[in-house]
Each structure stands twice: as C-alpha cells, then as structure tokens.
PDB file of N, CA and C in Angstrom:
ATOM      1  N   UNK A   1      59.571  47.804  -5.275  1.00  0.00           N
ATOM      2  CA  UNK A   1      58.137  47.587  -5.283  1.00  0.00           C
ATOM      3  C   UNK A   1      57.568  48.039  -6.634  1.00  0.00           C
ATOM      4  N   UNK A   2      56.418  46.922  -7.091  1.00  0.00           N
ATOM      5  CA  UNK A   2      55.907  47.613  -8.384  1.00  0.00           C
ATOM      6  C   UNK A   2      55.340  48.589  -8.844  1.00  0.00           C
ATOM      7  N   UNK A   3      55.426  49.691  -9.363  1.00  0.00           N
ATOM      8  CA  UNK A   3      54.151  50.738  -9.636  1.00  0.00           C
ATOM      9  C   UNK A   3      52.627  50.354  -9.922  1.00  0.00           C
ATOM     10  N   UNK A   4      51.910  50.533  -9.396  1.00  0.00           N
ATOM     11  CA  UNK A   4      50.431  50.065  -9.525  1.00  0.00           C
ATOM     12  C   UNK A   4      49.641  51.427 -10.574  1.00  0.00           C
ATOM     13  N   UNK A   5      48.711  50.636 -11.253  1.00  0.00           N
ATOM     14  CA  UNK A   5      48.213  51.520 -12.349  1.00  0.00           C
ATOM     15  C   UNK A   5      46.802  50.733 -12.441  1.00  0.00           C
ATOM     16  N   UNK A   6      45.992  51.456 -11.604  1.00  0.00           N
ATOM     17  CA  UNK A   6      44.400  50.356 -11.567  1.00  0.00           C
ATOM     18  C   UNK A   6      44.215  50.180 -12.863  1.00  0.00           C
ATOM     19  N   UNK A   7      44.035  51.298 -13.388  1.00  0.00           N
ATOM     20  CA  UNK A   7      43.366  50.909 -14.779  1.00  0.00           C
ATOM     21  C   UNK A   7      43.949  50.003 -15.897  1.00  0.00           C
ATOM     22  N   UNK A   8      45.025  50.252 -15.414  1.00  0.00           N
ATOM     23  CA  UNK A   8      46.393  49.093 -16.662  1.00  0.00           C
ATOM     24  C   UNK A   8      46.101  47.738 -15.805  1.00  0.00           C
ATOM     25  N   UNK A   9      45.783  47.938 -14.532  1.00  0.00           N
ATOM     26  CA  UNK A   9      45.611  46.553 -13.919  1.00  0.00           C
ATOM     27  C   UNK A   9      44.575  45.622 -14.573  1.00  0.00           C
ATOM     28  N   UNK A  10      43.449  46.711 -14.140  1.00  0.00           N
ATOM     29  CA  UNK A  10      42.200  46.331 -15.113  1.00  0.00           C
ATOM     30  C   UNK A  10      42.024  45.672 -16.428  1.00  0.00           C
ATOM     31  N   UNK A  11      42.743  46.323 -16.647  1.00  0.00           N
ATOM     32  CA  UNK A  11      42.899  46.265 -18.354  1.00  0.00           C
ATOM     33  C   UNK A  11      43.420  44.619 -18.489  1.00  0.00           C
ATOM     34  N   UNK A  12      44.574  44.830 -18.022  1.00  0.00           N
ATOM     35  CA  UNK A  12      45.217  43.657 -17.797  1.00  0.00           C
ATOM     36  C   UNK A  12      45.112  42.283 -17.644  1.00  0.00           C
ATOM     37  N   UNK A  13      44.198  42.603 -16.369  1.00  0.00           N
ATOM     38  CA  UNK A  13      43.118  41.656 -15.832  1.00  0.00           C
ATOM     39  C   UNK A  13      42.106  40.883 -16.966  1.00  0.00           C
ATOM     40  N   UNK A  14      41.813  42.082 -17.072  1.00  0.00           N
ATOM     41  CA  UNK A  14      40.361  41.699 -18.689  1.00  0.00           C
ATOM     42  C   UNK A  14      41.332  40.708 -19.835  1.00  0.00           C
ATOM     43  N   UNK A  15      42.333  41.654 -20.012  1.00  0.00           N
ATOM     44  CA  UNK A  15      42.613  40.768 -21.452  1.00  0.00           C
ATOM     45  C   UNK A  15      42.800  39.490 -20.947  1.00  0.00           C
ATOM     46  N   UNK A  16      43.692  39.204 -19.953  1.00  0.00           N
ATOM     47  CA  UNK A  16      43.938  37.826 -19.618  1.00  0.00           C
ATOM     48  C   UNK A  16      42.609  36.542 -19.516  1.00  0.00           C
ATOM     49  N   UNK A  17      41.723  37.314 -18.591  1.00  0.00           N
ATOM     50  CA  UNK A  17      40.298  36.499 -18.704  1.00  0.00           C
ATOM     51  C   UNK A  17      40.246  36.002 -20.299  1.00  0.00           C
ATOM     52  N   UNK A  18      39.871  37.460 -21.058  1.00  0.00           N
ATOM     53  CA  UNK A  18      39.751  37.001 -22.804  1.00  0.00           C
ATOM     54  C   UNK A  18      40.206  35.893 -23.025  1.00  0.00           C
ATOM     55  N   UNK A  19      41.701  36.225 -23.153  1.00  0.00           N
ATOM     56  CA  UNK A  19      42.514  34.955 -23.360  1.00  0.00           C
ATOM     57  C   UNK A  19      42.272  33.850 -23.013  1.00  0.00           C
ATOM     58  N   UNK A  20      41.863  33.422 -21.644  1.00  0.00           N
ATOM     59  CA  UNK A  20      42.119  32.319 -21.126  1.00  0.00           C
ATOM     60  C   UNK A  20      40.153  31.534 -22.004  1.00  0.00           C
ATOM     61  N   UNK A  21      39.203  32.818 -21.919  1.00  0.00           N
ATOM     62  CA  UNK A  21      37.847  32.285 -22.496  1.00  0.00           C
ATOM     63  C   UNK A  21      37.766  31.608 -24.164  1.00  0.00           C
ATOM     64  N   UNK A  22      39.084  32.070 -24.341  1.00  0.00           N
ATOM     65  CA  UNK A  22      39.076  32.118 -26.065  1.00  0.00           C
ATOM     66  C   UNK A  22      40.036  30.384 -26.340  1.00  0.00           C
ATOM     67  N   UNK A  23      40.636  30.203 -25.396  1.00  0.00           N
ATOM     68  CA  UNK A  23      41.203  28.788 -25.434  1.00  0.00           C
ATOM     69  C   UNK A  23      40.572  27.887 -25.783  1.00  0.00           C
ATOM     70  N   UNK A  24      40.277  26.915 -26.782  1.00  0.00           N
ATOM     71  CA  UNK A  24      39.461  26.134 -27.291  1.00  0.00           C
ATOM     72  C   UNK A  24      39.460  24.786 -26.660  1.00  0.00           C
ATOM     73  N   UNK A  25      40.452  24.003 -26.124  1.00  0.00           N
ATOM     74  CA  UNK A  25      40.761  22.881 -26.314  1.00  0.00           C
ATOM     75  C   UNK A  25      41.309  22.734 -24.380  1.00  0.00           C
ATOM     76  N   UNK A  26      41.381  21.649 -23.943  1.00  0.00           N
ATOM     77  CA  UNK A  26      42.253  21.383 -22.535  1.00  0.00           C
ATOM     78  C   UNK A  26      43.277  21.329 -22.791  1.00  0.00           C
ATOM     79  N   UNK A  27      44.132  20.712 -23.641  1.00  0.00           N
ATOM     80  CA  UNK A  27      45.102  20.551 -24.583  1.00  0.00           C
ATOM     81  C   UNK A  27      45.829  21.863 -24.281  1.00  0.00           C
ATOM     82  N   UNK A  28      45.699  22.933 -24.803  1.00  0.00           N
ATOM     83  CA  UNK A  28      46.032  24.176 -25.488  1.00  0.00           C
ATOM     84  C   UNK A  28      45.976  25.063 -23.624  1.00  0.00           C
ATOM     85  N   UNK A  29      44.581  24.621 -22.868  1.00  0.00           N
ATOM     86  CA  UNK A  29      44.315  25.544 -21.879  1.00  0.00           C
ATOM     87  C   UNK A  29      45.848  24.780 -20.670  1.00  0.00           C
ATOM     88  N   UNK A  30      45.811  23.609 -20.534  1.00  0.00           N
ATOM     89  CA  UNK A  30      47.021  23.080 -20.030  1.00  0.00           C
ATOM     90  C   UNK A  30      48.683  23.834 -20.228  1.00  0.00           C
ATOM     91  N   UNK A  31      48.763  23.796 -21.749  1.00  0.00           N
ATOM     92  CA  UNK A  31      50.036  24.366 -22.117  1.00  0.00           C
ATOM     93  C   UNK A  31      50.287  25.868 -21.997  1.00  0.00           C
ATOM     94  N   UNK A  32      49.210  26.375 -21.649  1.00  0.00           N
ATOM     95  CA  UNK A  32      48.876  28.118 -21.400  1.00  0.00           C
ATOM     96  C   UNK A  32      49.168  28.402 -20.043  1.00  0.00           C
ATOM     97  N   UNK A  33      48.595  27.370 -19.305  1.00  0.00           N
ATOM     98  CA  UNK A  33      48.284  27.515 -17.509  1.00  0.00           C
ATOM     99  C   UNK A  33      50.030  26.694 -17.090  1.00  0.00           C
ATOM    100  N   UNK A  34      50.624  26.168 -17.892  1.00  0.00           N
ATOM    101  CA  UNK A  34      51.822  25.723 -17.839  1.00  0.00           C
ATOM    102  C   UNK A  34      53.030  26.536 -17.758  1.00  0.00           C
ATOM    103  N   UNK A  35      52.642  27.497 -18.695  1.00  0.00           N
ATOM    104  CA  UNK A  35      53.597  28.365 -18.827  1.00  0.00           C
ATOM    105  C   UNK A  35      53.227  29.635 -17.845  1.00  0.00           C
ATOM    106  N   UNK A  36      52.114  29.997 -17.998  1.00  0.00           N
ATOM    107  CA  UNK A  36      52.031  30.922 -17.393  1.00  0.00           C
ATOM    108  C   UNK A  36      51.963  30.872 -16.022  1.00  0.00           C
ATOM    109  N   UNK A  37      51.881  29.677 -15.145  1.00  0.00           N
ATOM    110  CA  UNK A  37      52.209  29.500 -13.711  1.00  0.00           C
ATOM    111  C   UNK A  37      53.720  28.637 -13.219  1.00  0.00           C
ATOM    112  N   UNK A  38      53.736  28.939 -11.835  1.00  0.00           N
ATOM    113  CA  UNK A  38      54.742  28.093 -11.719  1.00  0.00           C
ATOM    114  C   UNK A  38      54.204  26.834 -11.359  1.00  0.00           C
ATOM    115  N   UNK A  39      54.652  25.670 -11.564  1.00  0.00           N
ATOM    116  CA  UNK A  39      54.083  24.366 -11.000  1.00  0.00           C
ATOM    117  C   UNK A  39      53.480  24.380  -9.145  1.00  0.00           C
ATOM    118  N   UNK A  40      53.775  25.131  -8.421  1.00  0.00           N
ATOM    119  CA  UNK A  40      53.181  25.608  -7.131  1.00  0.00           C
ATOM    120  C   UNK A  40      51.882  26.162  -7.282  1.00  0.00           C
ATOM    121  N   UNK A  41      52.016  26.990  -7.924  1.00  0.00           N
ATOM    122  CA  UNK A  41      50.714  27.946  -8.135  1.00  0.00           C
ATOM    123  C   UNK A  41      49.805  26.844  -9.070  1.00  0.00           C
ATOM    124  N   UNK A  42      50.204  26.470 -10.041  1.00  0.00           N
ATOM    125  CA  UNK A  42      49.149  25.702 -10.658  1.00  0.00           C
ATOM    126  C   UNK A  42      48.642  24.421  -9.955  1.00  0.00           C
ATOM    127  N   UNK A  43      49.558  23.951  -9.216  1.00  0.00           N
ATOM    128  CA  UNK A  43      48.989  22.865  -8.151  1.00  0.00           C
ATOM    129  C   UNK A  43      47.932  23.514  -6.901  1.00  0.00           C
ATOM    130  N   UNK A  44      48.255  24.444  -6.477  1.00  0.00           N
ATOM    131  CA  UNK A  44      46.985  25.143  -5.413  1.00  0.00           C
ATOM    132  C   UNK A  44      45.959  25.445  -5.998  1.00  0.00           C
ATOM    133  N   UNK A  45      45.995  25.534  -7.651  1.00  0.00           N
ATOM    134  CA  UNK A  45      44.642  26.189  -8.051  1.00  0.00           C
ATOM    135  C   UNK A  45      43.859  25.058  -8.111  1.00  0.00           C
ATOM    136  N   UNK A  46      44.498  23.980  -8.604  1.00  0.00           N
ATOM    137  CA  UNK A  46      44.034  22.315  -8.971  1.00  0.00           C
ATOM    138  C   UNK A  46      43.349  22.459  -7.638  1.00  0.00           C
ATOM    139  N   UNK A  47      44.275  22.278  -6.365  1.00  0.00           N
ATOM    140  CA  UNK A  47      43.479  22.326  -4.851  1.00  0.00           C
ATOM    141  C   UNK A  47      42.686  22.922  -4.563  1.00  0.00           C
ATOM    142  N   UNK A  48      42.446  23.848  -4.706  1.00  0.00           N
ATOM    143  CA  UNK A  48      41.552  24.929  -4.767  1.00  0.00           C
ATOM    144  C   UNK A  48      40.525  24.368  -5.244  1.00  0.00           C
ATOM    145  N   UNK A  49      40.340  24.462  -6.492  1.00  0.00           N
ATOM    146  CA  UNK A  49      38.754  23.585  -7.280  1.00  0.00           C
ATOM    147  C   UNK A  49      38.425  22.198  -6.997  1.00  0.00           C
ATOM    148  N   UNK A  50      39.425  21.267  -6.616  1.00  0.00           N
ATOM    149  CA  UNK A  50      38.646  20.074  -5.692  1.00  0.00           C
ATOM    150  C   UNK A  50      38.260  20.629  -4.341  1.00  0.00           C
ATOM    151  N   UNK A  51      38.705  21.625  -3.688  1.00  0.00           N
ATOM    152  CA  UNK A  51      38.192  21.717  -2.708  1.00  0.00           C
ATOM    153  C   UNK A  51      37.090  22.645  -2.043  1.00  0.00           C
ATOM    154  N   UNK A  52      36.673  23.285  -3.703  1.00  0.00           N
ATOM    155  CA  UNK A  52      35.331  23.435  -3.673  1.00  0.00           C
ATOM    156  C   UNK A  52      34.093  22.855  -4.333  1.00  0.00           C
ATOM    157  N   UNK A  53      34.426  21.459  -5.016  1.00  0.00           N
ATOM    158  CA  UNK A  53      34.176  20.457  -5.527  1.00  0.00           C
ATOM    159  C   UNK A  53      33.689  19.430  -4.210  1.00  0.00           C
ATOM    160  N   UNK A  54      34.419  19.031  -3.323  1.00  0.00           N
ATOM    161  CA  UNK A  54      34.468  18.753  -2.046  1.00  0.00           C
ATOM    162  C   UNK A  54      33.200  19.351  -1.132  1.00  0.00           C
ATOM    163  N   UNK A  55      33.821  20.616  -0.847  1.00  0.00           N
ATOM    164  CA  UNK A  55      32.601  21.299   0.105  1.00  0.00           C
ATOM    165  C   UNK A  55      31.022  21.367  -0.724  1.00  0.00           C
ATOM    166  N   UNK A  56      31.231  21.542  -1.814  1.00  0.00           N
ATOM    167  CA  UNK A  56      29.831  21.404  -2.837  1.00  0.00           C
ATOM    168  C   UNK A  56      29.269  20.646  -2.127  1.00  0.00           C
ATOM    169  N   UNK A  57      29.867  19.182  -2.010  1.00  0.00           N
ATOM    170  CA  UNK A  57      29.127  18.016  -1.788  1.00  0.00           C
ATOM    171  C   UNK A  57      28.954  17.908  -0.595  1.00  0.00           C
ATOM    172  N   UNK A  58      29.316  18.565   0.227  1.00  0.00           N
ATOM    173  CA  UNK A  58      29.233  18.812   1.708  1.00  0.00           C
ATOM    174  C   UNK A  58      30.066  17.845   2.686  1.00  0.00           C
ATOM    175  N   UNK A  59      31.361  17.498   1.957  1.00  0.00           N
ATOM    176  CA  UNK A  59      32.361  16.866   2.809  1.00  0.00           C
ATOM    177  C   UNK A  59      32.794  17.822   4.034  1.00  0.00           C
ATOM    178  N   UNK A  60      32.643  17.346   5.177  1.00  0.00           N
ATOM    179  CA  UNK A  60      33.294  17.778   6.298  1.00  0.00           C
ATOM    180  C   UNK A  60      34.986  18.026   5.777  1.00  0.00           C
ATOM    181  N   UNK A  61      35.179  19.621   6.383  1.00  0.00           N
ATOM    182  CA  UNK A  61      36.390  20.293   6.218  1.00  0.00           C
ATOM    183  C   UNK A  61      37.945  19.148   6.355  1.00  0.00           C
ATOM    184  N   UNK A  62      37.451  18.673   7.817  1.00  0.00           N
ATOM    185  CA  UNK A  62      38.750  17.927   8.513  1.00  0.00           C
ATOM    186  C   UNK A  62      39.137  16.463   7.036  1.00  0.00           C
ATOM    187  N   UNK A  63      37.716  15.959   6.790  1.00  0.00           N
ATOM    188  CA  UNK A  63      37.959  15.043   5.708  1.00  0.00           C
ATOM    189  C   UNK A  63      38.581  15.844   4.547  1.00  0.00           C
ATOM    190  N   UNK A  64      38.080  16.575   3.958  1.00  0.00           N
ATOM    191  CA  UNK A  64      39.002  17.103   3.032  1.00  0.00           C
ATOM    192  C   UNK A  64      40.611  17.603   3.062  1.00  0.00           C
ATOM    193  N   UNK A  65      40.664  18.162   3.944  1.00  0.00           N
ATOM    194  CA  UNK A  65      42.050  17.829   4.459  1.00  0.00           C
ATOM    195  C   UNK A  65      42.814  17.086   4.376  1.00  0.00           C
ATOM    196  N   UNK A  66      42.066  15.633   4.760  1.00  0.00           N
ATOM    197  CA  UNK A  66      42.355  14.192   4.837  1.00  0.00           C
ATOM    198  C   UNK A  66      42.796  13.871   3.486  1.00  0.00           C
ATOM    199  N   UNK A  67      41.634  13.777   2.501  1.00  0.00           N
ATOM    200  CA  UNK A  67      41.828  13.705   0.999  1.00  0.00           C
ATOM    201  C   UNK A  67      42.801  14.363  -0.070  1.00  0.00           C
ATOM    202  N   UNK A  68      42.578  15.936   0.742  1.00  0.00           N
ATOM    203  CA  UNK A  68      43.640  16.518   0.000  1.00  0.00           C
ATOM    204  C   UNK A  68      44.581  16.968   0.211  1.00  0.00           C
ATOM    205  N   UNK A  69      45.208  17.080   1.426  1.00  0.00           N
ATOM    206  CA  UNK A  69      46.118  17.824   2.287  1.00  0.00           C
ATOM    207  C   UNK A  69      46.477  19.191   2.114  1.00  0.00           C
ATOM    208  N   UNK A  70      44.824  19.871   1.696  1.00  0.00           N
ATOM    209  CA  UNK A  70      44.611  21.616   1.470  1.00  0.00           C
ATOM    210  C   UNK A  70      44.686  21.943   3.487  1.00  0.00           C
ATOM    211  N   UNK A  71      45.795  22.723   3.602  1.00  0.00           N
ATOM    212  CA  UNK A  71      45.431  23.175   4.644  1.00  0.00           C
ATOM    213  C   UNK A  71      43.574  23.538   5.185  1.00  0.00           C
ATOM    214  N   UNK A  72      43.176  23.731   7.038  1.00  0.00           N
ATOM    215  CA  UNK A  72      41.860  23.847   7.287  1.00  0.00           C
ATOM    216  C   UNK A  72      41.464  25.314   6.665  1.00  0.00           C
ATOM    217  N   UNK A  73      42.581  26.207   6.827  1.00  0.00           N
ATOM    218  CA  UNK A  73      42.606  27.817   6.464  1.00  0.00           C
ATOM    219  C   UNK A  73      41.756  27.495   5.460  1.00  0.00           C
ATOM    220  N   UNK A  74      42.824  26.950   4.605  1.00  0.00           N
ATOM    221  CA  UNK A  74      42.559  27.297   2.814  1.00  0.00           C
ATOM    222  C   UNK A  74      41.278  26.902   2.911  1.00  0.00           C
ATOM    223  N   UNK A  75      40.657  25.546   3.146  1.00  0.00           N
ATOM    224  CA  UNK A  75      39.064  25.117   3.169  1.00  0.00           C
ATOM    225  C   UNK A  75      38.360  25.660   3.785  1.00  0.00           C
ATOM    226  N   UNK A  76      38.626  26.683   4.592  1.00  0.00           N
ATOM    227  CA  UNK A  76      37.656  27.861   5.083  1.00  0.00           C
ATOM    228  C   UNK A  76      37.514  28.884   4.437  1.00  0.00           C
ATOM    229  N   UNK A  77      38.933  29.260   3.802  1.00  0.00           N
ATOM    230  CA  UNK A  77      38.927  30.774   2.768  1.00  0.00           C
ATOM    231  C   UNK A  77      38.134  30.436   1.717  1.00  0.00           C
ATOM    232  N   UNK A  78      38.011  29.054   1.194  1.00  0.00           N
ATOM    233  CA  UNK A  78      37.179  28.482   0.229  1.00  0.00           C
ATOM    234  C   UNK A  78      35.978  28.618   0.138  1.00  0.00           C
ATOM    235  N   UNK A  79      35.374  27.926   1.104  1.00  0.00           N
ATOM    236  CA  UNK A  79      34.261  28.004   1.692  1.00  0.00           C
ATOM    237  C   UNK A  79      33.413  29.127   1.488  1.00  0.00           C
ATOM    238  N   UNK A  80      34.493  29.837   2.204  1.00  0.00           N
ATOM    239  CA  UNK A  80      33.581  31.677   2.714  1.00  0.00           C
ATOM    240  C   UNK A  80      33.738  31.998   1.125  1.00  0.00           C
ATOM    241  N   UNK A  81      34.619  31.950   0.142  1.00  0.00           N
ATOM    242  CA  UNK A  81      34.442  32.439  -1.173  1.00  0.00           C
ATOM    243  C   UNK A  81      32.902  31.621  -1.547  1.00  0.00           C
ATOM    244  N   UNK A  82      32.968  30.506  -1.814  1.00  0.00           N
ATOM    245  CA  UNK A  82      31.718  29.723  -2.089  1.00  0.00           C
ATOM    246  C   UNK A  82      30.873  30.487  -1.597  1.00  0.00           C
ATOM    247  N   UNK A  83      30.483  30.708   0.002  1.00  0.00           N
ATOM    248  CA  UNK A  83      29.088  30.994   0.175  1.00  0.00           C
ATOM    249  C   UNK A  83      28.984  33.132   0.013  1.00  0.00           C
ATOM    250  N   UNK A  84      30.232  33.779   0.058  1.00  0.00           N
ATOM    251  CA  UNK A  84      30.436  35.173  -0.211  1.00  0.00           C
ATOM    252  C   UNK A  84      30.741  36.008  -0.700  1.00  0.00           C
ATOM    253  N   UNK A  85      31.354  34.630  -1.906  1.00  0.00           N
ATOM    254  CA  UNK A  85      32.551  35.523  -2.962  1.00  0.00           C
ATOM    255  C   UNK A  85      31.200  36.190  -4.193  1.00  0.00           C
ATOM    256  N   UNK A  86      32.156  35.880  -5.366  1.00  0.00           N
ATOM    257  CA  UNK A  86      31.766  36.900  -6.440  1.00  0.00           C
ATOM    258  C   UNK A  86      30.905  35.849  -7.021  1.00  0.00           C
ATOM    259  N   UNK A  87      30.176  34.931  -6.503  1.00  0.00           N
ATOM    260  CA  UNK A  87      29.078  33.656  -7.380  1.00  0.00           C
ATOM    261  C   UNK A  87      30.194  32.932  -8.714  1.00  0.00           C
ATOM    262  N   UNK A  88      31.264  32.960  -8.662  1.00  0.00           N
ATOM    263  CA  UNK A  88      32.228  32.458  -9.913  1.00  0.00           C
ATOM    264  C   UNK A  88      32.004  31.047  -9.686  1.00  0.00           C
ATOM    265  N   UNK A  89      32.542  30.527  -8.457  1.00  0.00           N
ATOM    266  CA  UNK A  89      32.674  28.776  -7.952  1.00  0.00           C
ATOM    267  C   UNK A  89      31.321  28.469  -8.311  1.00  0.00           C
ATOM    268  N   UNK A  90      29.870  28.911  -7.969  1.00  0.00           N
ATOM    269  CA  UNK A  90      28.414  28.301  -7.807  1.00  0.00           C
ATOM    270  C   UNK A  90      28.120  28.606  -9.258  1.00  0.00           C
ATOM    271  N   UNK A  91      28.201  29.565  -9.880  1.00  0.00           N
ATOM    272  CA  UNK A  91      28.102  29.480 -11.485  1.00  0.00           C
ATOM    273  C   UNK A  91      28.388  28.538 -12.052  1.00  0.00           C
ATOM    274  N   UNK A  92      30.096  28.233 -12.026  1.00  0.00           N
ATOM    275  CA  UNK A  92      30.652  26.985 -12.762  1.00  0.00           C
ATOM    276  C   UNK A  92      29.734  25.548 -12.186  1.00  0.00           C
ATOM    277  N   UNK A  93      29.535  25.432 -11.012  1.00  0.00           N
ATOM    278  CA  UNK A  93      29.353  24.328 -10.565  1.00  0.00           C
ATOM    279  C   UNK A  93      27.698  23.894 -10.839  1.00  0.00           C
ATOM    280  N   UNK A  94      27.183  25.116 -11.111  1.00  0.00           N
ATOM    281  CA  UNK A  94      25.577  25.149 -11.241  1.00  0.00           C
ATOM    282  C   UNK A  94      25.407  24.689 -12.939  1.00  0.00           C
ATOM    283  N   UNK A  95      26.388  25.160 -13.595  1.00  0.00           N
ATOM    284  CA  UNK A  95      26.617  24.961 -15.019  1.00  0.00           C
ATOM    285  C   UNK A  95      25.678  26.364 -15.761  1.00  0.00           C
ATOM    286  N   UNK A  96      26.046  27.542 -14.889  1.00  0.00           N
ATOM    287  CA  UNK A  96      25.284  28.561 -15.126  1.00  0.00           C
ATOM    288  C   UNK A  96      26.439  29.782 -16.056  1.00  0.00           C
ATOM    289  N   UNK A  97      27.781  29.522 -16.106  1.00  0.00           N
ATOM    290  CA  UNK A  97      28.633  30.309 -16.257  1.00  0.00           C
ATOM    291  C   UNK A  97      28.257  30.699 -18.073  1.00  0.00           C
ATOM    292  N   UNK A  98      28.487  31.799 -18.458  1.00  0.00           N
ATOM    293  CA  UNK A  98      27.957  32.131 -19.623  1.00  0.00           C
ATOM    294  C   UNK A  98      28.687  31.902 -20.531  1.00  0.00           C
ATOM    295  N   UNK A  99      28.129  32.000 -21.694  1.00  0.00           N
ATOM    296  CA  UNK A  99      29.341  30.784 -23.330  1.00  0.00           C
ATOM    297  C   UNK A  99      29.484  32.019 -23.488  1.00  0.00           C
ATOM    298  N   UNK A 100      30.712  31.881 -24.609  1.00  0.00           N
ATOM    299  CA  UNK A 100      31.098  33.383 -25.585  1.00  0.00           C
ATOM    300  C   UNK A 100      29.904  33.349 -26.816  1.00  0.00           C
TER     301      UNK A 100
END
C-alpha cells in the first residue's frame, strides 16, 4: 500500500492542474492526456463530459445510456456532481471558468 503524504498530495495535485492549464494547444493537451492515462481511463473521462454535456441539456438518464452506454450509476454520480459538486462542470459549461 502507498504511503500517503496530504501535503505532497496537494502539492502534487496543484502542479499537475498547472500543467495541464499551461497546455496551449489540443494537439499538445491530447498527447499529454495520452500518455498520462491509460486508454480506459481516458475513455471514461471523454464519458464523463458528454455525459454532463447530456444532462446539461436535460436528456433523460435512461436515453443517455442509450447514446452512450455510461452506465445509470455513473449518470447519477454525474449528475449529483453537476448539481453538488465543486461548481467545476457548471463553470466550464457556463463559460465562467477563469483564463490564466
């Protein structure tokens, strides 16, 4: 099991955000999110953002499903992030998220 170190987590955490804010291009953010995920993980995240792209627009859960074959879970865990999480999804989508 790994040793946990909040603050190195933290830290961690932060620089990576940096990084990923400082990417200029899709180009460049592709070949970053390429390497740094496995093709699984980078395909759920893809799912993930249509399928709060989806509920935005107020597609019924079961249809999205339909469309995307995101499990109902996941479009509920979604959801409840959308309407409870940390405002990240409604920022981006509001076009409110802040420039560097």
């Amino acid at each position: 099991m790994k040793h946990r170190n909040s603050k190195a987590d933290a830290r961690n955490l932060r620089q990576l955000m940096e990084t990923i804010v400082s990417i200029e291009s899709v180009e460049d953010c592709r070949r970053f999110f390429a390497d740094l995920c496995t093709p699984a993980e980078l395909q759920s995240l893809a799912d993930r953002w249509r399928v709060v792209q989806l509920i935005d627009k107020g597609v019924p859960y079961r249809e999205i499903y339909q469309q995307t074959g995101v499990s109902t879970a996941t479009v509920t865990r979604v959801a409840r992030s959308l309407a409870q999480g940390h405002d990240g999804y409604r920022r981006i989508l509001d076009g409110k998220a802040e420039r560097r």
